[in-house]
C-alpha atoms as a PDB file:
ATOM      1  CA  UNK A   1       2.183 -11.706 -69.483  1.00  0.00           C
ATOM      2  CA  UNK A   2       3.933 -11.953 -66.048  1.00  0.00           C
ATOM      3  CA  UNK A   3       6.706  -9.570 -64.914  1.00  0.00           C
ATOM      4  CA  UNK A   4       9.481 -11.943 -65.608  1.00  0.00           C
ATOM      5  CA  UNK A   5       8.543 -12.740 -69.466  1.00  0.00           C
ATOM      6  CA  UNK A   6       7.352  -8.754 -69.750  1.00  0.00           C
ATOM      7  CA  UNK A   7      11.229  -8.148 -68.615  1.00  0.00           C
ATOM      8  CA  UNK A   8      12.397 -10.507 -71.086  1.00  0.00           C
ATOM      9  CA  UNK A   9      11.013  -8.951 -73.774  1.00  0.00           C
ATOM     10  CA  UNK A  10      11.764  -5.391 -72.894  1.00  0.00           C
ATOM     11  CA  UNK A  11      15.365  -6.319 -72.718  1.00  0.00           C
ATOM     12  CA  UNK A  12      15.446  -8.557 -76.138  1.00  0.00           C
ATOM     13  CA  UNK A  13      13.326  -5.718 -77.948  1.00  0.00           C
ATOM     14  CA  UNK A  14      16.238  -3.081 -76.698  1.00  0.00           C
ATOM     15  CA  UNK A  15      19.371  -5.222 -77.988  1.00  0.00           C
ATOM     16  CA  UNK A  16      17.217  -5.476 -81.041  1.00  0.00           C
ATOM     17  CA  UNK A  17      16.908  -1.718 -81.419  1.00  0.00           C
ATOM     18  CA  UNK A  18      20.115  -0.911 -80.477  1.00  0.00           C
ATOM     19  CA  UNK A  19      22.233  -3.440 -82.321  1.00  0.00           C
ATOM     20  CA  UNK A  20      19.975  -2.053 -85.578  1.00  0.00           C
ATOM     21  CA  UNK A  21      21.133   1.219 -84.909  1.00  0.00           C
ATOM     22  CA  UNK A  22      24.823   1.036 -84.267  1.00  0.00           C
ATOM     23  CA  UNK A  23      24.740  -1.462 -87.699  1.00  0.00           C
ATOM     24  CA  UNK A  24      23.895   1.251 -89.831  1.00  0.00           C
ATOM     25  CA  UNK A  25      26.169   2.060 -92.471  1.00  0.00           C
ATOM     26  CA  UNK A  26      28.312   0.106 -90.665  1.00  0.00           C
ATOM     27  CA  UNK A  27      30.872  -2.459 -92.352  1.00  0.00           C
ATOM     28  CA  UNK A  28      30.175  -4.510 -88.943  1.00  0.00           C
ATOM     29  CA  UNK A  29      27.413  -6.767 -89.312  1.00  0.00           C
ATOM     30  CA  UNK A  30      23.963  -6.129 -86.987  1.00  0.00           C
ATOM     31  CA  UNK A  31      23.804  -9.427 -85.864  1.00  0.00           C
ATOM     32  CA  UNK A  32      27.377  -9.074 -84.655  1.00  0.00           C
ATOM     33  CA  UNK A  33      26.100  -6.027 -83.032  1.00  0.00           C
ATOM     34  CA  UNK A  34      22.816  -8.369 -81.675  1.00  0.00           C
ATOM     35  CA  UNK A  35      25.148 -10.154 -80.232  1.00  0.00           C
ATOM     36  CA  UNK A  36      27.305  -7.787 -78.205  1.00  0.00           C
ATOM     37  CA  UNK A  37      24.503  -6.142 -76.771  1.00  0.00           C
ATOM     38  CA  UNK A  38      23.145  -9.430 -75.687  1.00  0.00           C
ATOM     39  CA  UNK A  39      25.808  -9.513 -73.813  1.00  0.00           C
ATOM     40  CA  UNK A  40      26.236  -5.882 -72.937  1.00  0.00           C
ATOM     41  CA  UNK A  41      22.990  -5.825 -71.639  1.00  0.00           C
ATOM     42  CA  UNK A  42      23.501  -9.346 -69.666  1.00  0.00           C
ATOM     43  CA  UNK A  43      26.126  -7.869 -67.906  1.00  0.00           C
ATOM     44  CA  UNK A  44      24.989  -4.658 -66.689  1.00  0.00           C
ATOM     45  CA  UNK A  45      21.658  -6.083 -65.699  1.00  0.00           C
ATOM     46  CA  UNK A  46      23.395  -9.635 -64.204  1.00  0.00           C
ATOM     47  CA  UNK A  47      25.710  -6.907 -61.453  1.00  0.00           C
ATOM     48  CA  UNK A  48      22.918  -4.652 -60.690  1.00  0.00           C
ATOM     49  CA  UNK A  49      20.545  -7.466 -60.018  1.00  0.00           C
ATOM     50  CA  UNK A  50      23.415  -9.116 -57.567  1.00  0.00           C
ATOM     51  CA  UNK A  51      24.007  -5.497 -55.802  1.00  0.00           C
ATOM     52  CA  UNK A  52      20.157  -5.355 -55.491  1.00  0.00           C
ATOM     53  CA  UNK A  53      20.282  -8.718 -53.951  1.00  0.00           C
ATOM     54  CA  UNK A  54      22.748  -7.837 -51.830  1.00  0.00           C
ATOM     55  CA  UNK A  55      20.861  -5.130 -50.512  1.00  0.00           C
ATOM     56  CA  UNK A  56      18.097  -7.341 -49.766  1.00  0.00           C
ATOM     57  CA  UNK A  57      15.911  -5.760 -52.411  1.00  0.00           C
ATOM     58  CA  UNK A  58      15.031  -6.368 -56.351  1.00  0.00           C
ATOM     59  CA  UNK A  59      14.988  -4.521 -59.261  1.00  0.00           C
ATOM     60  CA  UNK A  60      12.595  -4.454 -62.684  1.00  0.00           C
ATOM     61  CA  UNK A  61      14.226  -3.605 -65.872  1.00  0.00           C
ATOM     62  CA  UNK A  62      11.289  -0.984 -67.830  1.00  0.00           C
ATOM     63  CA  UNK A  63      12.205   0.827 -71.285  1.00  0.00           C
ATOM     64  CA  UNK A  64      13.119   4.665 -70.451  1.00  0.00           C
ATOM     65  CA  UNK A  65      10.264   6.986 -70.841  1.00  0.00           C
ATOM     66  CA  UNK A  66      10.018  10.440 -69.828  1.00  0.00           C
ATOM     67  CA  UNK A  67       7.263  11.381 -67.690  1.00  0.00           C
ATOM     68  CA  UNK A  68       8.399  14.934 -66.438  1.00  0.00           C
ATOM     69  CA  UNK A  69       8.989  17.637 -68.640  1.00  0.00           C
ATOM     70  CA  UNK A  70       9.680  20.557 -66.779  1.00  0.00           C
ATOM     71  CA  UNK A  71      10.625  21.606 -63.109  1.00  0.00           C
ATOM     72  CA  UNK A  72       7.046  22.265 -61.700  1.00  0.00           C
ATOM     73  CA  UNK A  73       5.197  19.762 -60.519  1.00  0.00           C
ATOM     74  CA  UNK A  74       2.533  19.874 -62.677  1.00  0.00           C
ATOM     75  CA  UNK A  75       4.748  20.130 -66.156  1.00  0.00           C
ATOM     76  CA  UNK A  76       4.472  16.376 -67.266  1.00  0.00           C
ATOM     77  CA  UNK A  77       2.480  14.005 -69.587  1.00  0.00           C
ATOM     78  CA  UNK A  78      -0.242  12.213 -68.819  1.00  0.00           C
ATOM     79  CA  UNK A  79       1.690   9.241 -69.168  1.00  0.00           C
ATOM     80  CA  UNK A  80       4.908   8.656 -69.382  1.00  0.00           C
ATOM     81  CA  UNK A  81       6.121   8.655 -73.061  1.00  0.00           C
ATOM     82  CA  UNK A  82       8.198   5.561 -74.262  1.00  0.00           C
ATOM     83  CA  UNK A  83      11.775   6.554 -76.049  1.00  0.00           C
ATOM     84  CA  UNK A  84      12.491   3.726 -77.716  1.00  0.00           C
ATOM     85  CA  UNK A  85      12.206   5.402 -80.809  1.00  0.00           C
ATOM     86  CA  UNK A  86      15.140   7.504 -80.136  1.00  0.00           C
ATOM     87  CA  UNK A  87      18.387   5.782 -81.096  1.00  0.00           C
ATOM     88  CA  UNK A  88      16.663   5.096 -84.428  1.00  0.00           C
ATOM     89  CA  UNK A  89      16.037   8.364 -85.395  1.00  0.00           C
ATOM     90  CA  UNK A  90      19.184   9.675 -84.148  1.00  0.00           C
ATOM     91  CA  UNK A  91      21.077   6.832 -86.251  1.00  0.00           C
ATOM     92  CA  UNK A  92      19.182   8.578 -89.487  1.00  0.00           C
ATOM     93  CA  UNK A  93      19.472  11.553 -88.783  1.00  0.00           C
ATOM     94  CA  UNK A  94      23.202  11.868 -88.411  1.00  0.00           C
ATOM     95  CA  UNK A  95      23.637   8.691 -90.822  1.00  0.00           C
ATOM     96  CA  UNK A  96      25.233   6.759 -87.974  1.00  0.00           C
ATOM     97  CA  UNK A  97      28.003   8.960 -86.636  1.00  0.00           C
ATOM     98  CA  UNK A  98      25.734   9.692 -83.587  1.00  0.00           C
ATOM     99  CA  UNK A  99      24.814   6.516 -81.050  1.00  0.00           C
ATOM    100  CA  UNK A 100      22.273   6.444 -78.444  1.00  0.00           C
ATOM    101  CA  UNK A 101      22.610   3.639 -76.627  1.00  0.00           C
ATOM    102  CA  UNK A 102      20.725   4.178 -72.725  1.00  0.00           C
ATOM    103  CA  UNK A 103      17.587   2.771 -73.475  1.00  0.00           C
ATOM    104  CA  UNK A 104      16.695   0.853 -69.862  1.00  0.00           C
ATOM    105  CA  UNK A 105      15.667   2.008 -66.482  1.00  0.00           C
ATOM    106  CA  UNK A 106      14.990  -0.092 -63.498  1.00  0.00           C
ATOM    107  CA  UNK A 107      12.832   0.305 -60.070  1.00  0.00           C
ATOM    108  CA  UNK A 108      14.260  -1.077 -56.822  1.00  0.00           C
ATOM    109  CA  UNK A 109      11.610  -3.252 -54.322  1.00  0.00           C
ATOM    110  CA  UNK A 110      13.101  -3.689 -50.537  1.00  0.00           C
ATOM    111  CA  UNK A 111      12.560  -6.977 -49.959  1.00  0.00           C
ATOM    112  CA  UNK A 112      10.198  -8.312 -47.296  1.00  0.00           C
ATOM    113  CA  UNK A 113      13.190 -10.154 -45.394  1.00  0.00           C
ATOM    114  CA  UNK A 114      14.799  -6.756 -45.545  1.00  0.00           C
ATOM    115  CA  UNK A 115      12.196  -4.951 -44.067  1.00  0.00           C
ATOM    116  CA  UNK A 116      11.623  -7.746 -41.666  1.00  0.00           C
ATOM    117  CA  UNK A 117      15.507  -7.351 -40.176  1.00  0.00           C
ATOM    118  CA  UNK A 118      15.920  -4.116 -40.478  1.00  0.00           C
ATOM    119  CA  UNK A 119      12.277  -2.726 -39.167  1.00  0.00           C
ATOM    120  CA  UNK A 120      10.239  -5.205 -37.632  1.00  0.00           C
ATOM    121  CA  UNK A 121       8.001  -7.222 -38.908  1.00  0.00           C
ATOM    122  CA  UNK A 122       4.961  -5.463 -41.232  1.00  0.00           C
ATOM    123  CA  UNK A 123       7.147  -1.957 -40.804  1.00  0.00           C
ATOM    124  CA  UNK A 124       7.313  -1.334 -44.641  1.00  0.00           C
ATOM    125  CA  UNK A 125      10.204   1.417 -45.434  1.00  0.00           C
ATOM    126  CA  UNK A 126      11.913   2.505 -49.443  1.00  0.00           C
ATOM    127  CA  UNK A 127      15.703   1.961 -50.578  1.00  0.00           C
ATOM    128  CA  UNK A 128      17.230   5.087 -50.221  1.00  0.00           C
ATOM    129  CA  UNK A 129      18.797   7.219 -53.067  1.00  0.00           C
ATOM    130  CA  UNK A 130      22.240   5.773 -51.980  1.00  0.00           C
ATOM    131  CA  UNK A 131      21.225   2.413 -52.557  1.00  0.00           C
ATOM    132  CA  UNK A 132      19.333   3.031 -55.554  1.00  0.00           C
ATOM    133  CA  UNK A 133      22.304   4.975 -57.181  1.00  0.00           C
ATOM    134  CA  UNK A 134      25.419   2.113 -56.124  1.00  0.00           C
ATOM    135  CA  UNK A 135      23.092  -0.300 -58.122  1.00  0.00           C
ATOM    136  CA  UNK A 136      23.105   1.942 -60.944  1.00  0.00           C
ATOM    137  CA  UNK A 137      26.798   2.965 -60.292  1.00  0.00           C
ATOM    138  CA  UNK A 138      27.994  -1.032 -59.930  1.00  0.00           C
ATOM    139  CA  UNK A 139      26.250  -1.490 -63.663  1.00  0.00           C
ATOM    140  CA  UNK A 140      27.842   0.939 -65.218  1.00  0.00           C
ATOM    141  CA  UNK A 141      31.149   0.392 -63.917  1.00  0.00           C
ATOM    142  CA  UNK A 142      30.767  -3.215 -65.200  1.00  0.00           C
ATOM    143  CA  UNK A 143      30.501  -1.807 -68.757  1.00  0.00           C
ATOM    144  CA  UNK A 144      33.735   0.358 -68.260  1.00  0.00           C
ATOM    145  CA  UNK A 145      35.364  -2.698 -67.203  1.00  0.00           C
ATOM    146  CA  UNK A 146      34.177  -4.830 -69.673  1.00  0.00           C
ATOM    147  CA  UNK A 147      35.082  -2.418 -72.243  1.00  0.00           C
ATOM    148  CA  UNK A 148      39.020  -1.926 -70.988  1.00  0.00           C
ATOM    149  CA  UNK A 149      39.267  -5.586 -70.666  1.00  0.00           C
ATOM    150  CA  UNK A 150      38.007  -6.168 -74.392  1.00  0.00           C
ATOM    151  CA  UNK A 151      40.561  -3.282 -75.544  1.00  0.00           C
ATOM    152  CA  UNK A 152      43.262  -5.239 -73.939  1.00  0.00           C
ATOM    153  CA  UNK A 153      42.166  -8.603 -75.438  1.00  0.00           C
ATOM    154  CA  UNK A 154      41.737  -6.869 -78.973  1.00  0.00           C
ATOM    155  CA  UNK A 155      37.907  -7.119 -79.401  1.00  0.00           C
ATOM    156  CA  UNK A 156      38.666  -3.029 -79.847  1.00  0.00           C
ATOM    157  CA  UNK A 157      34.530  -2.855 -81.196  1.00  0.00           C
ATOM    158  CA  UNK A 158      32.938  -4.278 -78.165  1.00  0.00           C
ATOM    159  CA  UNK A 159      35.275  -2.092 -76.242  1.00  0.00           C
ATOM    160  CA  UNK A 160      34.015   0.838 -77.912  1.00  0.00           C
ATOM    161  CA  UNK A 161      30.188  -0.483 -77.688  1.00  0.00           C
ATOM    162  CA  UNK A 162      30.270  -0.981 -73.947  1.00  0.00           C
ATOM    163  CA  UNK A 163      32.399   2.122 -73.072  1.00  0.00           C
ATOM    164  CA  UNK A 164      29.822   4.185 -75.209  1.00  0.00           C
ATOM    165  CA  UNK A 165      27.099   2.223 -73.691  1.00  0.00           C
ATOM    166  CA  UNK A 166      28.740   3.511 -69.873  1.00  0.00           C
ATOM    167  CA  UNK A 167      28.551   6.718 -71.450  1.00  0.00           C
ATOM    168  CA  UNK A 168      24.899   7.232 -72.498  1.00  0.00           C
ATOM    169  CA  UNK A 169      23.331   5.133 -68.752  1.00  0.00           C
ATOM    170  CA  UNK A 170      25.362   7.897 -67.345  1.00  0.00           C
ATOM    171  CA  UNK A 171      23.568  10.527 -68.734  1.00  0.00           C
ATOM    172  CA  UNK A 172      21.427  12.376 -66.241  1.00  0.00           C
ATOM    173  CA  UNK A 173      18.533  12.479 -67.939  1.00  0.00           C
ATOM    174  CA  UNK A 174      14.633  11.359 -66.887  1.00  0.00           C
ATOM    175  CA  UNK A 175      15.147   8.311 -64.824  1.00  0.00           C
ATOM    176  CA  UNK A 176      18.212   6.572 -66.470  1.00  0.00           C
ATOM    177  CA  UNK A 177      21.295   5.425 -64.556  1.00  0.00           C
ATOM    178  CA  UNK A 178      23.024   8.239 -64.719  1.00  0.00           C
ATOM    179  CA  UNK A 179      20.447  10.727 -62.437  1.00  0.00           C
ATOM    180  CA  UNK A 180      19.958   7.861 -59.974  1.00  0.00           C
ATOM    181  CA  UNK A 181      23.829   8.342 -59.832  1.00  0.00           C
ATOM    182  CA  UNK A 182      23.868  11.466 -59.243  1.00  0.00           C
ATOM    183  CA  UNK A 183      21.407  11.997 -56.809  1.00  0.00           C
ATOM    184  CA  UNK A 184      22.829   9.457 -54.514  1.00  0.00           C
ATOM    185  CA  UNK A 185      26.107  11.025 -54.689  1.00  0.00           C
ATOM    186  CA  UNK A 186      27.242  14.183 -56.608  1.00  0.00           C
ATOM    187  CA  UNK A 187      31.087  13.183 -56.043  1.00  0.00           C
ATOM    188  CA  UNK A 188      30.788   9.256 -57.168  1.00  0.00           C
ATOM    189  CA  UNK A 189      28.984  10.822 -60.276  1.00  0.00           C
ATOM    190  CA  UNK A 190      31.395  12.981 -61.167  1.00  0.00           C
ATOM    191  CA  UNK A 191      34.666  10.963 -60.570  1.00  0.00           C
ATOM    192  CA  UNK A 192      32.884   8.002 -62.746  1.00  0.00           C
ATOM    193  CA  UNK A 193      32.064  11.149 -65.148  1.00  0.00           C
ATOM    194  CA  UNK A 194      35.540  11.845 -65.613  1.00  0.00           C
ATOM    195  CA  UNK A 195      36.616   8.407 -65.650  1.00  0.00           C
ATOM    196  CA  UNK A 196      34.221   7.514 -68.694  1.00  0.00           C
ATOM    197  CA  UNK A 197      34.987  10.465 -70.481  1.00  0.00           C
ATOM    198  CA  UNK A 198      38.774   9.558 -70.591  1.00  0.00           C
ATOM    199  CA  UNK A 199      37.733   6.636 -72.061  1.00  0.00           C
ATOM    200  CA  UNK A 200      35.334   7.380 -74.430  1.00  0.00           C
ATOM    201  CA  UNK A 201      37.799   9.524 -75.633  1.00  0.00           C
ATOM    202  CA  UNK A 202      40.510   6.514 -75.966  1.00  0.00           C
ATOM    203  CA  UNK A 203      37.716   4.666 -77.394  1.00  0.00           C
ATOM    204  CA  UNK A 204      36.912   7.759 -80.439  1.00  0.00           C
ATOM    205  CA  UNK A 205      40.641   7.072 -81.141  1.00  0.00           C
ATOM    206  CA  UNK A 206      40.522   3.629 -82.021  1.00  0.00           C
END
């Protein structure tokens, strides 16, 4: 399985998770669920891919797992463990009051052409945190968007589904969106941080 198809199905398998999850109990349908996350997910992933291309660089979508456990070096797994599992067992668990919806993480490649102009030719160099974290920052923001613009148009539940989904990528936790965030800027974090948790509190009280 190449990298492309192995995205692919990373990406399907999490709207398939995810659209379960939020769908239980739920007088709302899963496939309708299916379907906004399809295109939830298409969204975020289309603008970070286009801010990765700007920076001459590429990213590849993985499924979050946590490899570190603690703040010592040597306090991790062997491997990194997959979460997938997670927003299923938090759906049971609290019968379906409590979503969790950040499921993704990515890892940014410079580009040789970027490398090429900006270094010389064969000088090999990384993205820096800044970089990393606008590509993360630009994705959620597209969800925030997405989900004010759907308020206003009266598709209130995908509102709520992408402004919670802005909510959980922002998390700092392991290697999601949120920590790439905030390590590339502690003041973008938190001003998106307060902006998402104005509206996930709008969104509670639709």
């Amino acid at each position: 399985m190449n990298t492309k198809t192995k995205e692919i199905s990373i990406i399907l398998l999490t709207i398939l998770i995810l659209g379960i999850s939020t769908s239980y109990l739920s007088p709302i349908g899963y496939h309708i669920s299916i379907l906004a996350f399809l295109l939830i997910l298409s969204a975020n992933i289309l603008v970070k891919k286009i801010t990765a291309y700007n920076f001459e660089s590429d990213i590849t979508i993985k499924p979050w797992s946590i490899y570190q456990f603690g703040f010592r070096k040597d306090a991790h797994f062997k491997e990194p463990v997959p979460m997938s599992w997670v927003p299923i067992l938090l759906t049971l668990l609290t019968n379906g009051t409590i979503w969790w919806l950040a499921l993704l993480q990515f890892d940014v490649k410079a580009n040789p052409e970027r490398v090429s102009k900006r270094h010389g030719l064969y000088r090999f160099t990384k993205m820096t945190e800044w970089h990393v974290g606008m590509i993360a920052f630009f994705g959620i923001m597209t969800n925030l968007i997405l989900g004010i613009i759907s308020y206003i148009l009266g598709f209130e539940y995908f509102a709520k589904l992408n402004i919670f989904f802005a909510a959980w990528s922002l998390v700092p936790l392991g290697n999601l969106d949120g920590t790439k965030v905030l390590f590339s800027s502690r003041l973008v974090w938190i001003i998106t941080a307060i902006i998402t948790a104005i509206l996930t509190i709008i969104a509670f009280s639709i």
